[in-house]
N, C-alpha and C. Protein backbone atom coordinates (compact mmCIF):
# COMPACT_ATOMS: atom_id res chain seq x y z
N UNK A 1 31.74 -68.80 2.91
CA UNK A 1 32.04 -67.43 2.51
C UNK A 1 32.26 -67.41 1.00
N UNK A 2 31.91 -66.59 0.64
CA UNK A 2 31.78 -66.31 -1.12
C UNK A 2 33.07 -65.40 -1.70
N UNK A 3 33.36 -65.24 -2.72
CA UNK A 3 34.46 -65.07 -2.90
C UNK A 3 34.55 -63.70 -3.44
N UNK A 4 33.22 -63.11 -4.15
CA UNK A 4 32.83 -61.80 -4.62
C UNK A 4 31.26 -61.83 -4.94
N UNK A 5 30.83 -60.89 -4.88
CA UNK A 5 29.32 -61.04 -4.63
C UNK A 5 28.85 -60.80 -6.31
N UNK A 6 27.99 -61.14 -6.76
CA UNK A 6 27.05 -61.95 -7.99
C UNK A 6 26.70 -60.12 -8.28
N UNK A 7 26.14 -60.52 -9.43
CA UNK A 7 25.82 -59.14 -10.10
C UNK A 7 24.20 -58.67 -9.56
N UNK A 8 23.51 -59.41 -8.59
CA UNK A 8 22.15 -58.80 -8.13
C UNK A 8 22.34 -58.46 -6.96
N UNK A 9 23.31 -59.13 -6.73
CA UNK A 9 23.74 -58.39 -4.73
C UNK A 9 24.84 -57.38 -4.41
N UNK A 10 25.56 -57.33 -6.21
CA UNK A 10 26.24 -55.72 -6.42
C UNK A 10 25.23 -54.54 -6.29
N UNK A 11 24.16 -55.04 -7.31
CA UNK A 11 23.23 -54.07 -7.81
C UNK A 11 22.38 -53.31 -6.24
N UNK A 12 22.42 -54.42 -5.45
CA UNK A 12 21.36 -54.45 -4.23
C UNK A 12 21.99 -53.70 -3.47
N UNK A 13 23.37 -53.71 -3.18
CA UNK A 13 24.20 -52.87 -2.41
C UNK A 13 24.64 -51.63 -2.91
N UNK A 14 24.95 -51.69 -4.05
CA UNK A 14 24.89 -50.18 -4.73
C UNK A 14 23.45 -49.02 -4.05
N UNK A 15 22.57 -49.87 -4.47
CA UNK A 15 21.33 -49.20 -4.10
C UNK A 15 20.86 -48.99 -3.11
N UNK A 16 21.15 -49.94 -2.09
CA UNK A 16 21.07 -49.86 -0.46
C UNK A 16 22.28 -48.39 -0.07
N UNK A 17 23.48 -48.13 -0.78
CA UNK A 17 24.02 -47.08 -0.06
C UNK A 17 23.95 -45.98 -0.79
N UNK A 18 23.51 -45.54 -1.82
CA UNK A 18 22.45 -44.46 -2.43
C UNK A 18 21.22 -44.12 -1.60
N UNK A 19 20.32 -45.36 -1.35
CA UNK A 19 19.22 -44.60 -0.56
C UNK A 19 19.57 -44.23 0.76
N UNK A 20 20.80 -44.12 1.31
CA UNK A 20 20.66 -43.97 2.70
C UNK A 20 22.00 -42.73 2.22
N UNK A 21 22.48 -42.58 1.12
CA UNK A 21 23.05 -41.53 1.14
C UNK A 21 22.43 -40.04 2.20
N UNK A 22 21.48 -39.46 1.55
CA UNK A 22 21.37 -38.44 2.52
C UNK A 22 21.60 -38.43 4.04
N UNK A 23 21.79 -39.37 4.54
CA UNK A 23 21.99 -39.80 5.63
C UNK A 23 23.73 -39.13 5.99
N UNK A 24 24.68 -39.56 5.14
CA UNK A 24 25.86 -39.60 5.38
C UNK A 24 26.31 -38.37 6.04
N UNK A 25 27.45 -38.41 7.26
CA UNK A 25 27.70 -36.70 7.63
C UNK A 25 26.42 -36.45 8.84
N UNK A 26 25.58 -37.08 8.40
CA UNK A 26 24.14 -35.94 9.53
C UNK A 26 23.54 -37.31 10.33
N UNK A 27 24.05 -38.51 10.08
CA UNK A 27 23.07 -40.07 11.43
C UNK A 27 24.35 -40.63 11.63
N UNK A 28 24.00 -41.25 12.85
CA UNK A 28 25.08 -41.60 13.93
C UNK A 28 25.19 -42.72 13.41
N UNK A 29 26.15 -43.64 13.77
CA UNK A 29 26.28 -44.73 12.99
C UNK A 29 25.46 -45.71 13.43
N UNK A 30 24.79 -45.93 14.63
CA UNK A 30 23.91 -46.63 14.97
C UNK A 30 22.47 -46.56 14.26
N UNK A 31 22.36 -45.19 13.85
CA UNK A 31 21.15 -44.82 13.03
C UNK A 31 21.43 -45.24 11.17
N UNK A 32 22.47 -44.93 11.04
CA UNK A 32 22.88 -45.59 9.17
C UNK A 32 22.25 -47.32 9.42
N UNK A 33 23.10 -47.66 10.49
CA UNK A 33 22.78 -49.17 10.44
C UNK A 33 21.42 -49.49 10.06
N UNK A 34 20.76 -48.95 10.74
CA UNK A 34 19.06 -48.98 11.08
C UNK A 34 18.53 -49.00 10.10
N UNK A 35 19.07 -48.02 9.14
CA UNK A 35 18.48 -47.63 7.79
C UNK A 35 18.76 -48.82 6.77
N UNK A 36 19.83 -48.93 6.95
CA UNK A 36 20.31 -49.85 5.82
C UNK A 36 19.99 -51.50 6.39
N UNK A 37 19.29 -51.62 7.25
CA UNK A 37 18.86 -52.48 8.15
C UNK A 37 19.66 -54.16 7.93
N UNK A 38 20.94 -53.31 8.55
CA UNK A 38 22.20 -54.29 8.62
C UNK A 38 22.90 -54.82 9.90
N UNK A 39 23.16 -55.74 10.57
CA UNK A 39 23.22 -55.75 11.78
C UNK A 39 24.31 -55.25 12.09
N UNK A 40 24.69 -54.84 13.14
CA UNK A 40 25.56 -54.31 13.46
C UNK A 40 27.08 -55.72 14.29
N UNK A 41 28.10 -55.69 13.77
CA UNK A 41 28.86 -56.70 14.09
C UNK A 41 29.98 -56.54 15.15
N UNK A 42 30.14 -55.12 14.93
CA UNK A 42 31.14 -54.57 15.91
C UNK A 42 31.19 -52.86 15.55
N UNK A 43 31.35 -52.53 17.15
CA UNK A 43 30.62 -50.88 17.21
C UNK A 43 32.48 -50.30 17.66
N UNK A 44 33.25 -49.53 17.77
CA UNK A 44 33.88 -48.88 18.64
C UNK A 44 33.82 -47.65 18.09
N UNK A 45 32.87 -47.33 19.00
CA UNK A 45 32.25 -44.94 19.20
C UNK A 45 33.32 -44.56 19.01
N UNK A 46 33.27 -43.92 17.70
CA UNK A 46 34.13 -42.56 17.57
C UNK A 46 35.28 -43.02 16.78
N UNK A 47 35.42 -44.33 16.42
CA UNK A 47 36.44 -44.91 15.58
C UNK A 47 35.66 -45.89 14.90
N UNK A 48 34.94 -46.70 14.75
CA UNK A 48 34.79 -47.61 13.24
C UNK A 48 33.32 -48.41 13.75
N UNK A 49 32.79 -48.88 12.50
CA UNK A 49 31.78 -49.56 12.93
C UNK A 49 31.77 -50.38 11.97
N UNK A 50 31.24 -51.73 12.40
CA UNK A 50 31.79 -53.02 10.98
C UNK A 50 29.88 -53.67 11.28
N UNK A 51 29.23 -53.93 9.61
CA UNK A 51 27.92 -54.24 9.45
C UNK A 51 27.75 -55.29 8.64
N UNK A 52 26.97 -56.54 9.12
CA UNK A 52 27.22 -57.48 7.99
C UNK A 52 25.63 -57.33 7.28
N UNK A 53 26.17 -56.69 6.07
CA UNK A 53 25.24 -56.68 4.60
C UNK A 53 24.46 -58.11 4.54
N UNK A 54 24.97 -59.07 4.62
CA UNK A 54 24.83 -60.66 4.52
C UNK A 54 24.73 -61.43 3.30
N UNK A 55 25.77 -60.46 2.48
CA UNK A 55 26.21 -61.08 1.19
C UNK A 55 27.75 -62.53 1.54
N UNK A 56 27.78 -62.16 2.64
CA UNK A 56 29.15 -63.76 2.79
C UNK A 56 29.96 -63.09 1.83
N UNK A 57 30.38 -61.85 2.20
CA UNK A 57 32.11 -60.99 1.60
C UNK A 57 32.50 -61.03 2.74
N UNK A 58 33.74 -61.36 2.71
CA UNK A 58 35.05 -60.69 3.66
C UNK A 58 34.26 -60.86 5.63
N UNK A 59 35.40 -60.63 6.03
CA UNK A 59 34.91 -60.70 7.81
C UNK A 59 33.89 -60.00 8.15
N UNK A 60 33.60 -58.89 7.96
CA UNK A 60 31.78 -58.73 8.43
C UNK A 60 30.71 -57.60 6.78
N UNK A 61 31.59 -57.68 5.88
CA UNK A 61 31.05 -56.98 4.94
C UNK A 61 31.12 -55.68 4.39
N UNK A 62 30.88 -55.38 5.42
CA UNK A 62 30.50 -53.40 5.13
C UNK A 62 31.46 -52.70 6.58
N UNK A 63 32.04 -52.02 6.52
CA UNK A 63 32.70 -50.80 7.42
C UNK A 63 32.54 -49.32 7.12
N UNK A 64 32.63 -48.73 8.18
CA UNK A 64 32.69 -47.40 8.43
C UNK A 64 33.44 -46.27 9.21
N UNK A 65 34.64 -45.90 9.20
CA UNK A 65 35.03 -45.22 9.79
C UNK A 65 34.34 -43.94 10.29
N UNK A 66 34.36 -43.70 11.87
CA UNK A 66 33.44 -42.98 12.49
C UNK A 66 34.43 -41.49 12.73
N UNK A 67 33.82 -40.57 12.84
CA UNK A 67 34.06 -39.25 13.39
C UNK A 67 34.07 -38.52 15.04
N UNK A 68 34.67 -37.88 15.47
CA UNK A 68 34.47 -37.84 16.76
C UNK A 68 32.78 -37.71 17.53
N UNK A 69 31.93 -37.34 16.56
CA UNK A 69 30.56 -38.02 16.89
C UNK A 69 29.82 -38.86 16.67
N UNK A 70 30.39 -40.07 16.25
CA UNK A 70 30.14 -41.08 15.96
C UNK A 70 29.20 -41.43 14.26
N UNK A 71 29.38 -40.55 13.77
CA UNK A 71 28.97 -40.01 12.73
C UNK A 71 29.97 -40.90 11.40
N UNK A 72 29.05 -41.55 10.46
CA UNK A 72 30.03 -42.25 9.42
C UNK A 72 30.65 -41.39 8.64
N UNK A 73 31.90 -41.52 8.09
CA UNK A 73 32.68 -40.46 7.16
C UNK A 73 32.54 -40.87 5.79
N UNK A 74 32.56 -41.99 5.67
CA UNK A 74 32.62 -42.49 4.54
C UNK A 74 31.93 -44.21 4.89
N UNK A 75 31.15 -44.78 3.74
CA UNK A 75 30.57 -46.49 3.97
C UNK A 75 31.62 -46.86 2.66
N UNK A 76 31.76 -48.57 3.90
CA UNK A 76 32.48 -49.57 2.68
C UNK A 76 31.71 -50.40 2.86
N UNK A 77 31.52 -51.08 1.39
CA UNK A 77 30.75 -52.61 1.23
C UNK A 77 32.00 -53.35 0.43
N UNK A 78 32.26 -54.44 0.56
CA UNK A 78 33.07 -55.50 -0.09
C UNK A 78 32.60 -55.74 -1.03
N UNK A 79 33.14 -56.10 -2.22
CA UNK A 79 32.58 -56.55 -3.38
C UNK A 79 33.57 -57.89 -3.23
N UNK A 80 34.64 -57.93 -2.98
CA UNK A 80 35.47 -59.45 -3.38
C UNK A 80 36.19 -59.42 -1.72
N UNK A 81 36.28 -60.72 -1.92
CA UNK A 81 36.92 -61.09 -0.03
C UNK A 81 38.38 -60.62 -0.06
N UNK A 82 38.47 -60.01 1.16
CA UNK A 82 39.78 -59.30 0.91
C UNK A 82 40.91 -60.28 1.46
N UNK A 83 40.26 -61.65 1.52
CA UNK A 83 41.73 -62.81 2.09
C UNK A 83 41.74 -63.60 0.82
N UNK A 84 40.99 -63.56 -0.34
CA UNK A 84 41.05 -64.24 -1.35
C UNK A 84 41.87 -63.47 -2.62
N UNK A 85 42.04 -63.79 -3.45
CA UNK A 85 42.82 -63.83 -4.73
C UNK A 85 43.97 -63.01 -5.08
N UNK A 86 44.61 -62.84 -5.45
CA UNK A 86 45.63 -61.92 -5.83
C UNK A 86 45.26 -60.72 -7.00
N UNK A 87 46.01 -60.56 -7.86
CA UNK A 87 45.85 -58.99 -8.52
C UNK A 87 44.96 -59.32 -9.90
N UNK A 88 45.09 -60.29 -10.32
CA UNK A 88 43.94 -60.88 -11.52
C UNK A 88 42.98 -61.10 -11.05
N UNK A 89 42.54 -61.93 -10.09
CA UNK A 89 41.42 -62.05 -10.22
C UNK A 89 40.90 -60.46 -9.17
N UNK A 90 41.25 -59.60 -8.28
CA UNK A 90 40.99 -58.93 -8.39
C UNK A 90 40.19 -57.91 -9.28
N UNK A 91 41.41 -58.04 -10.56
CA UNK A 91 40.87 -56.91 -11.73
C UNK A 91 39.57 -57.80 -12.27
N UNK A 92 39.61 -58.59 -12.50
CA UNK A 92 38.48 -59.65 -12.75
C UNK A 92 37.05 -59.34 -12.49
N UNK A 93 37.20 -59.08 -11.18
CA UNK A 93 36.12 -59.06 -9.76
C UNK A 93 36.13 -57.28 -10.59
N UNK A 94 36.68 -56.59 -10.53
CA UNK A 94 36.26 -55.33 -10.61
C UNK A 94 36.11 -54.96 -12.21
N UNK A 95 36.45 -55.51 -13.40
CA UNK A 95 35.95 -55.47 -14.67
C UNK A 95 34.50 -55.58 -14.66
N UNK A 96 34.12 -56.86 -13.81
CA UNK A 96 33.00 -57.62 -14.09
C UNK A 96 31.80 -56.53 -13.22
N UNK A 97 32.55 -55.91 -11.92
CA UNK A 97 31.67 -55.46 -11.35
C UNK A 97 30.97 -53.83 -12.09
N UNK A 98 32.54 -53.31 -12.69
CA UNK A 98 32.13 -51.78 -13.51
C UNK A 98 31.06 -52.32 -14.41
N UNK A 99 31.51 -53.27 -15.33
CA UNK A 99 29.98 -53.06 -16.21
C UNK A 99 28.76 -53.69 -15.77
N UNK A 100 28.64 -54.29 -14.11
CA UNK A 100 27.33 -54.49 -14.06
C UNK A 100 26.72 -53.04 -13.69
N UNK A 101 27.76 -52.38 -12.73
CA UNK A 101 26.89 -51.11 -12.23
C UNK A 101 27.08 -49.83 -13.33
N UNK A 102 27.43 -50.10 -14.25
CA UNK A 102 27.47 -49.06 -15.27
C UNK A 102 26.29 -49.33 -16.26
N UNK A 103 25.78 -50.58 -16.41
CA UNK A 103 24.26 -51.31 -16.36
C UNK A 103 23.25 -50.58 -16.02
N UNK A 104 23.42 -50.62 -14.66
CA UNK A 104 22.53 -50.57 -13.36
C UNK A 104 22.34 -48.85 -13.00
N UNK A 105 23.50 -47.99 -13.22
CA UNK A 105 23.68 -46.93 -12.85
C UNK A 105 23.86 -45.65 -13.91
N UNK A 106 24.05 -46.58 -14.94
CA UNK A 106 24.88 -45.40 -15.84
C UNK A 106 25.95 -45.06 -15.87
N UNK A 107 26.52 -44.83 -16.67
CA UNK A 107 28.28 -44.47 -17.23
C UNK A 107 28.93 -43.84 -15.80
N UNK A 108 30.05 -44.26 -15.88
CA UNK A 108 30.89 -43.84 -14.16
C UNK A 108 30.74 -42.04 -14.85
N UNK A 109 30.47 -41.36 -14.03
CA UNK A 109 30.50 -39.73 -14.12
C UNK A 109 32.14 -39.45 -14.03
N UNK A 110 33.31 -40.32 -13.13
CA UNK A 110 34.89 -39.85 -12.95
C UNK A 110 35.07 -41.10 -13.08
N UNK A 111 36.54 -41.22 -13.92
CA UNK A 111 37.69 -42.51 -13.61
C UNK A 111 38.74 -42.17 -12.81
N UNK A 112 39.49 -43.05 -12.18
CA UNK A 112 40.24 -42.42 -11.51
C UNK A 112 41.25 -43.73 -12.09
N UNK A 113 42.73 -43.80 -13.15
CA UNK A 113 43.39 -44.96 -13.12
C UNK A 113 44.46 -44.73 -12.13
N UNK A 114 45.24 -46.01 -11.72
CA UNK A 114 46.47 -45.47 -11.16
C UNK A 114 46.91 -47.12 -10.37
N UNK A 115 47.42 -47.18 -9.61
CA UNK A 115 47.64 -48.25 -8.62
C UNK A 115 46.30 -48.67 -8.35
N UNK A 116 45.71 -48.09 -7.60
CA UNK A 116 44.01 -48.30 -6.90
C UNK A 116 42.79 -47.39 -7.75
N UNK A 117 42.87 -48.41 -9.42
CA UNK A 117 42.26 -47.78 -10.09
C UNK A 117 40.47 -47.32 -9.43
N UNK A 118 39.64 -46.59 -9.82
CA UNK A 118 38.55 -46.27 -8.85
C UNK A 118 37.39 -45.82 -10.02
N UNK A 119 35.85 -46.06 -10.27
CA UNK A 119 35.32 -45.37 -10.84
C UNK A 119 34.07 -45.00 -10.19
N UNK A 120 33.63 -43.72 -10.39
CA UNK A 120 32.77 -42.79 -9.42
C UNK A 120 31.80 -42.57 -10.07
N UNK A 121 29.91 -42.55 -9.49
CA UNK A 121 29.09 -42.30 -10.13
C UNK A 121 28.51 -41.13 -8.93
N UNK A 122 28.69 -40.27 -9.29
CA UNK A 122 28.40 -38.58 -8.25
C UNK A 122 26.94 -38.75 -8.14
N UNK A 123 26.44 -38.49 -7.22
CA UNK A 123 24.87 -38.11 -6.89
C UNK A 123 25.05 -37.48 -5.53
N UNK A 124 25.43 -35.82 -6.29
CA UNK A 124 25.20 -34.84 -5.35
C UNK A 124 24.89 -34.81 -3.78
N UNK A 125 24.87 -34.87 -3.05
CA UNK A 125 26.73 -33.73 -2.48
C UNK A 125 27.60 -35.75 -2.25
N UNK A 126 26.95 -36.94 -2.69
CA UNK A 126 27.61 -37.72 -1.95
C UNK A 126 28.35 -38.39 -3.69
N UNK A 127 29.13 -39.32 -3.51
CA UNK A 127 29.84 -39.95 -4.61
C UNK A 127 29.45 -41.47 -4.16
N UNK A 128 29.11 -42.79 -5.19
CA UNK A 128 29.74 -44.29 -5.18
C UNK A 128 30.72 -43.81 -5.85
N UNK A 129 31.76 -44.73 -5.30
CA UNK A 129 32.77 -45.20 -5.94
C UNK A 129 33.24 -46.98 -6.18
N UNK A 130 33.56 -47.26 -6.80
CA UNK A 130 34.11 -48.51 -7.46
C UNK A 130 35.48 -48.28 -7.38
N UNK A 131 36.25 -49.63 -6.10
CA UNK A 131 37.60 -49.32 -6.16
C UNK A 131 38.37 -50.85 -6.29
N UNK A 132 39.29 -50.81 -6.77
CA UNK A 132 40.13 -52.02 -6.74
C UNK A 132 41.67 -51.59 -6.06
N UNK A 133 41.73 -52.36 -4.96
CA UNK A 133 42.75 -52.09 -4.20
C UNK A 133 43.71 -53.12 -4.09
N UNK A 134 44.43 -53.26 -3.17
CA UNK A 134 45.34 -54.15 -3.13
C UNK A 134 44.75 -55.12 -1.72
N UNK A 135 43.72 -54.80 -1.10
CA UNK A 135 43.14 -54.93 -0.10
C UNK A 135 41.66 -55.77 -0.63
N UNK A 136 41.34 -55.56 -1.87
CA UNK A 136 40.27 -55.90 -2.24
C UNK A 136 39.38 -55.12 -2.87
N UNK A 137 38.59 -55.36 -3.80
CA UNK A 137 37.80 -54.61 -4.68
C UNK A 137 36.25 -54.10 -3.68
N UNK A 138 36.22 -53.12 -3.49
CA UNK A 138 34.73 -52.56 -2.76
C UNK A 138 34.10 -51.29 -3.54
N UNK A 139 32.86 -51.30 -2.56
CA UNK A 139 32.04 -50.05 -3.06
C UNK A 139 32.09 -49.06 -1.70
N UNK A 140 32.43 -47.83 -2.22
CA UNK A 140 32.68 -47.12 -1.57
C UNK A 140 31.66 -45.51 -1.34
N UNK A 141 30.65 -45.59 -0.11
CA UNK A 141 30.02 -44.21 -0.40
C UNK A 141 30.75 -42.94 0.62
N UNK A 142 31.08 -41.98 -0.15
CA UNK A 142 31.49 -40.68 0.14
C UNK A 142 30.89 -39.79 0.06
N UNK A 143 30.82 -38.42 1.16
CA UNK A 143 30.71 -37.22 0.55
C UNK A 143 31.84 -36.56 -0.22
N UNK A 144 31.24 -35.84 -1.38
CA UNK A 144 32.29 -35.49 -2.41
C UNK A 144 33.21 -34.33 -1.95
N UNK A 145 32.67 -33.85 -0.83
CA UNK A 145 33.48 -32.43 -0.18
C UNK A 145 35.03 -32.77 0.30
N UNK A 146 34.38 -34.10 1.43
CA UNK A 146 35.44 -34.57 1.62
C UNK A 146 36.80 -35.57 0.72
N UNK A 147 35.98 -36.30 -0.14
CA UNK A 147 37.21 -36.43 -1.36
C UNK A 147 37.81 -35.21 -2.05
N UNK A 148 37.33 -34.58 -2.04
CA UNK A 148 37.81 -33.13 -2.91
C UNK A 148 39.11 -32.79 -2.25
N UNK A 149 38.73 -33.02 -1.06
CA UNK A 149 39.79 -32.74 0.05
C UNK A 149 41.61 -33.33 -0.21
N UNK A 150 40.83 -34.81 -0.37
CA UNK A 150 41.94 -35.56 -0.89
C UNK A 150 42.77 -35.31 -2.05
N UNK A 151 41.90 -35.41 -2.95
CA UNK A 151 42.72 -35.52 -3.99
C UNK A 151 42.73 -34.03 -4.87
């Protein structure tokens, strides 16, 4: 198992959950999988679905919390293993990762600092986000309706 994924298998996963953005909100989670042609590691309908990307992050890679139609709400991909390092190398893992996908993507469109600093590159109606948590640094795809919600 790897400890945070390399700057071509950031780039690869960034881009793998952009193209399947339109997807988000409207395919079942069995159908996202398909798309993003990730195996599926563990299913429970209507509450979560866990996909291994097969970058060797964290226990199966990528998650999804499901909706009462089994519908993804939001995709997570791991960027750093969430049983490895503490709060440096964390920030580390997520310094290194903003300027590859700010590279790759263009300038974050939102910052968000705070405890679980976050930076967001919007592509209409859905958001990436770049988060560093206390849980581990991931990439995070949203619809922006529903963050709006949040915060």
């Amino acid at each position: 198992m790897t400890d945070a994924l390399d700057a071509a298998s950031l780039v690869e996963a960034a881009n793998a959950l952009l193209a399947v953005a339109p997807l988000l909100g409207s395919a079942t989670a069995q159908e996202m999988a398909q798309a993003l042609d990730w195996p599926v590691t563990r299913h429970r309908p209507e509450r979560s679905i866990s996909l291994d990307p097969g970058y060797g992050i964290g226990p199966s890679g990528a998650y999804a919390g499901l909706d009462t139609s089994d519908r993804p709400r939001a995709l997570l991909v791991d960027v750093s293993n969430p049983d490895h390092g503490g709060p440096e190398f964390r920030q580390d893992v997520f310094a290194a990762a903003a300027a590859t996908l700010a590279e790759a993507l263009g300038p974050a469109t939102d910052r968000r600092p705070g405890e679980n600093p976050a930076l967001w590159w919007r592509r209409e109606p859905t958001v990436l986000r770049l988060v560093n948590s206390r849980d581990g640094v991931y990439l995070q795809l949203d619809l922006i309706d529903r963050l709006e919600q949040e915060f």
